[in-house]
Protein backbone atom coordinates (compact mmCIF):
# COMPACT_ATOMS: atom_id res chain seq x y z
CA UNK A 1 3.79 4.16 -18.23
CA UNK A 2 0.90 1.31 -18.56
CA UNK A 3 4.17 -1.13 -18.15
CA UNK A 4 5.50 0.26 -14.82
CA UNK A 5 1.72 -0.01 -13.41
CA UNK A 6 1.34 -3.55 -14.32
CA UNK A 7 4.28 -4.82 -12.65
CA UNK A 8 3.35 -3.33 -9.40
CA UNK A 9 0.13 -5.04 -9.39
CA UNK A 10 0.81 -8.75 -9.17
CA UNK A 11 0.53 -9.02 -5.60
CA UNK A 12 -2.96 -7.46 -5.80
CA UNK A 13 -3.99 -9.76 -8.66
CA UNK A 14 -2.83 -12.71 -6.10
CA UNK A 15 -4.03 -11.63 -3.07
CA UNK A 16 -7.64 -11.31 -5.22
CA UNK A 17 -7.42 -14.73 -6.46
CA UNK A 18 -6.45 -15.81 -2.75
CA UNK A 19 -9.58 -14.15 -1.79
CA UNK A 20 -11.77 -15.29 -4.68
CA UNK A 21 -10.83 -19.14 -3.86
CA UNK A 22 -11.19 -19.19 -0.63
CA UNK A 23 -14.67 -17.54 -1.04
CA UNK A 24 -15.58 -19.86 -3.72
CA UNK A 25 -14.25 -23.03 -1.93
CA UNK A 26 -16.68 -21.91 1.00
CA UNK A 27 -19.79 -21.21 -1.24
CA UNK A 28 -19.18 -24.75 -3.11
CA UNK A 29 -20.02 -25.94 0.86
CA UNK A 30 -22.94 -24.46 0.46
CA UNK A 31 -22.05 -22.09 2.93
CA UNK A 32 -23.86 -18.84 2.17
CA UNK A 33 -21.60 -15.55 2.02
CA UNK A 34 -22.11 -12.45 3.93
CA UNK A 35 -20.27 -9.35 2.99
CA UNK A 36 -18.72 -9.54 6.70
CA UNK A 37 -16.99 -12.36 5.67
CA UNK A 38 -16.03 -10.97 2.63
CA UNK A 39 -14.20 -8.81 4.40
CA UNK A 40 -12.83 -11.33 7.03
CA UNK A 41 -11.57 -13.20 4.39
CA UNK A 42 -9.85 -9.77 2.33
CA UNK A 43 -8.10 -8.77 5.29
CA UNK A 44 -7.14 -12.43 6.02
CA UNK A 45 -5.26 -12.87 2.90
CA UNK A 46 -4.09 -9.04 2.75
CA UNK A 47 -0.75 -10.23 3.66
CA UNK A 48 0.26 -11.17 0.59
CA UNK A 49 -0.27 -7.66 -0.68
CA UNK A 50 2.13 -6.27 2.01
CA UNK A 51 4.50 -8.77 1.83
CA UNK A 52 5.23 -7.38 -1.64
CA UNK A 53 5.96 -3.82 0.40
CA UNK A 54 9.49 -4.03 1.33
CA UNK A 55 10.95 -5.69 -2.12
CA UNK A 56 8.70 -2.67 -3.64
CA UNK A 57 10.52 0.01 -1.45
CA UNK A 58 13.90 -1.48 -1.94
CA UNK A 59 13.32 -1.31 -5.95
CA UNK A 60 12.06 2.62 -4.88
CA UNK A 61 15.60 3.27 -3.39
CA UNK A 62 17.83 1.57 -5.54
CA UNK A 63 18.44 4.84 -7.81
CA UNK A 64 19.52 6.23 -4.61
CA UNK A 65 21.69 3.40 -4.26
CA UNK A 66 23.13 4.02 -7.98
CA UNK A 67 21.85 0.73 -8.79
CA UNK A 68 21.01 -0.50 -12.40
CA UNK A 69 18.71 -3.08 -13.63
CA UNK A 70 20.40 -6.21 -12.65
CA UNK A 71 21.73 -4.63 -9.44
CA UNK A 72 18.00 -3.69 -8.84
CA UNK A 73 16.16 -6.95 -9.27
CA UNK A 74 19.34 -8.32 -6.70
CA UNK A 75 18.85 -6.14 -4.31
CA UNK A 76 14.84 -6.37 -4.37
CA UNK A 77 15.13 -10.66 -4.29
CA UNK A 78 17.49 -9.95 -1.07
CA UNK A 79 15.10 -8.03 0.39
CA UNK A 80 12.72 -10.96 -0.05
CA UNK A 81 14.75 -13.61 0.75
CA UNK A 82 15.67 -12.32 3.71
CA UNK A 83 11.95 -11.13 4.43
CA UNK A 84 10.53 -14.72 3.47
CA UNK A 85 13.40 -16.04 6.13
CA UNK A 86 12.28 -13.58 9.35
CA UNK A 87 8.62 -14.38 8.85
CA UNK A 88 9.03 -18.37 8.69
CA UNK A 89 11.27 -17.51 11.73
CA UNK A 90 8.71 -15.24 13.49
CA UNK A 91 5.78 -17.40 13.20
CA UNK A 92 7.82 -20.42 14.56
CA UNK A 93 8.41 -18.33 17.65
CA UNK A 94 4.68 -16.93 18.08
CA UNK A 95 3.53 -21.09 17.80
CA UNK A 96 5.80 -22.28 20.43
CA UNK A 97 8.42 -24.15 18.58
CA UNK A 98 11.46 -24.83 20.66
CA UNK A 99 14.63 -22.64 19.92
CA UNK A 100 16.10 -25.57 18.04
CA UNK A 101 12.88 -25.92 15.44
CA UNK A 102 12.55 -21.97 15.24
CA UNK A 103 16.78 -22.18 13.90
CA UNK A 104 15.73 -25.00 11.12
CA UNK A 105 12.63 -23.16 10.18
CA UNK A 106 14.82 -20.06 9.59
CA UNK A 107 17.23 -22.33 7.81
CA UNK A 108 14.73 -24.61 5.85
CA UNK A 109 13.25 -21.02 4.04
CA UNK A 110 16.40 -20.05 3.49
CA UNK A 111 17.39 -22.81 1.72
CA UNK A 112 14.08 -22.88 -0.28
CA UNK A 113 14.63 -19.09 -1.27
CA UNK A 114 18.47 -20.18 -2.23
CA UNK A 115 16.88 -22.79 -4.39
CA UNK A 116 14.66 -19.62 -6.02
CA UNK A 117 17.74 -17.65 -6.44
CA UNK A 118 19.41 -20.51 -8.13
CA UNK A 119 16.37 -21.70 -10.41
CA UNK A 120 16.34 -18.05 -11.38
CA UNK A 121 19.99 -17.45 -12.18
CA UNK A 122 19.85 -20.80 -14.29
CA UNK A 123 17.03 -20.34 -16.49
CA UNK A 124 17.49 -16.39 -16.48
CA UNK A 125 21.14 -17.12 -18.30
């Protein structure tokens, strides 16, 4: 049980470090630290914890799905690819960039997750 706990946790244990070096970066300015920034800077970097929701919820459903191991750990690296792929895409749009640069940004992480995929497929076997 102490297994299945742990792996749902690394996206906490990042979005802490996250957290802890930006903190630490701004106290090495000498910059004293209030615990309202604390907080600012938590909730700035709590994206990383929820970008670990939907590959999370797809491994949820996948015995729905009739999926096994292998199946599972496919369908949950979809999920983020194609999450990784709408947010590069979405924050191009929200910052301006022309139609044209919003298509290659889309394109550019997709290619970078593809490269994932592949690294992991190569090494993996």
């Amino acid at each position: 049980m102490a297994a299945k706990v742990c792996r749902g946790t690394p996206s906490v244990v990042f979005w802490a470090a996250h957290v802890y070096a930006r903190l630490a970066g701004e106290r090495a300015h000498g910059q004293l630290l209030s615990w309202g920034e604390v907080r600012h800077v938590a909730t700035h970097e709590w994206p990383v914890v929820q970008a670990a929701v939907p590959p999370a919820v797809a491994v949820a459903i996948s015995p729905l799905l009739r999926l096994g191991l292998a199946g599972t750990a496919w369908f949950a690296l979809g999920v983020a690819l194609f999450e990784q792929v709408m947010w590069s895409t979405v924050a191009a749009v929200r910052a301006g960039a022309s139609r044209r640069l919003v298509v290659v940004s889309g394109l550019v992480n997709l290619a970078l997750g593809l490269i994932i995929v592949v690294a992991k497929t190569t090494i993996h076997h």
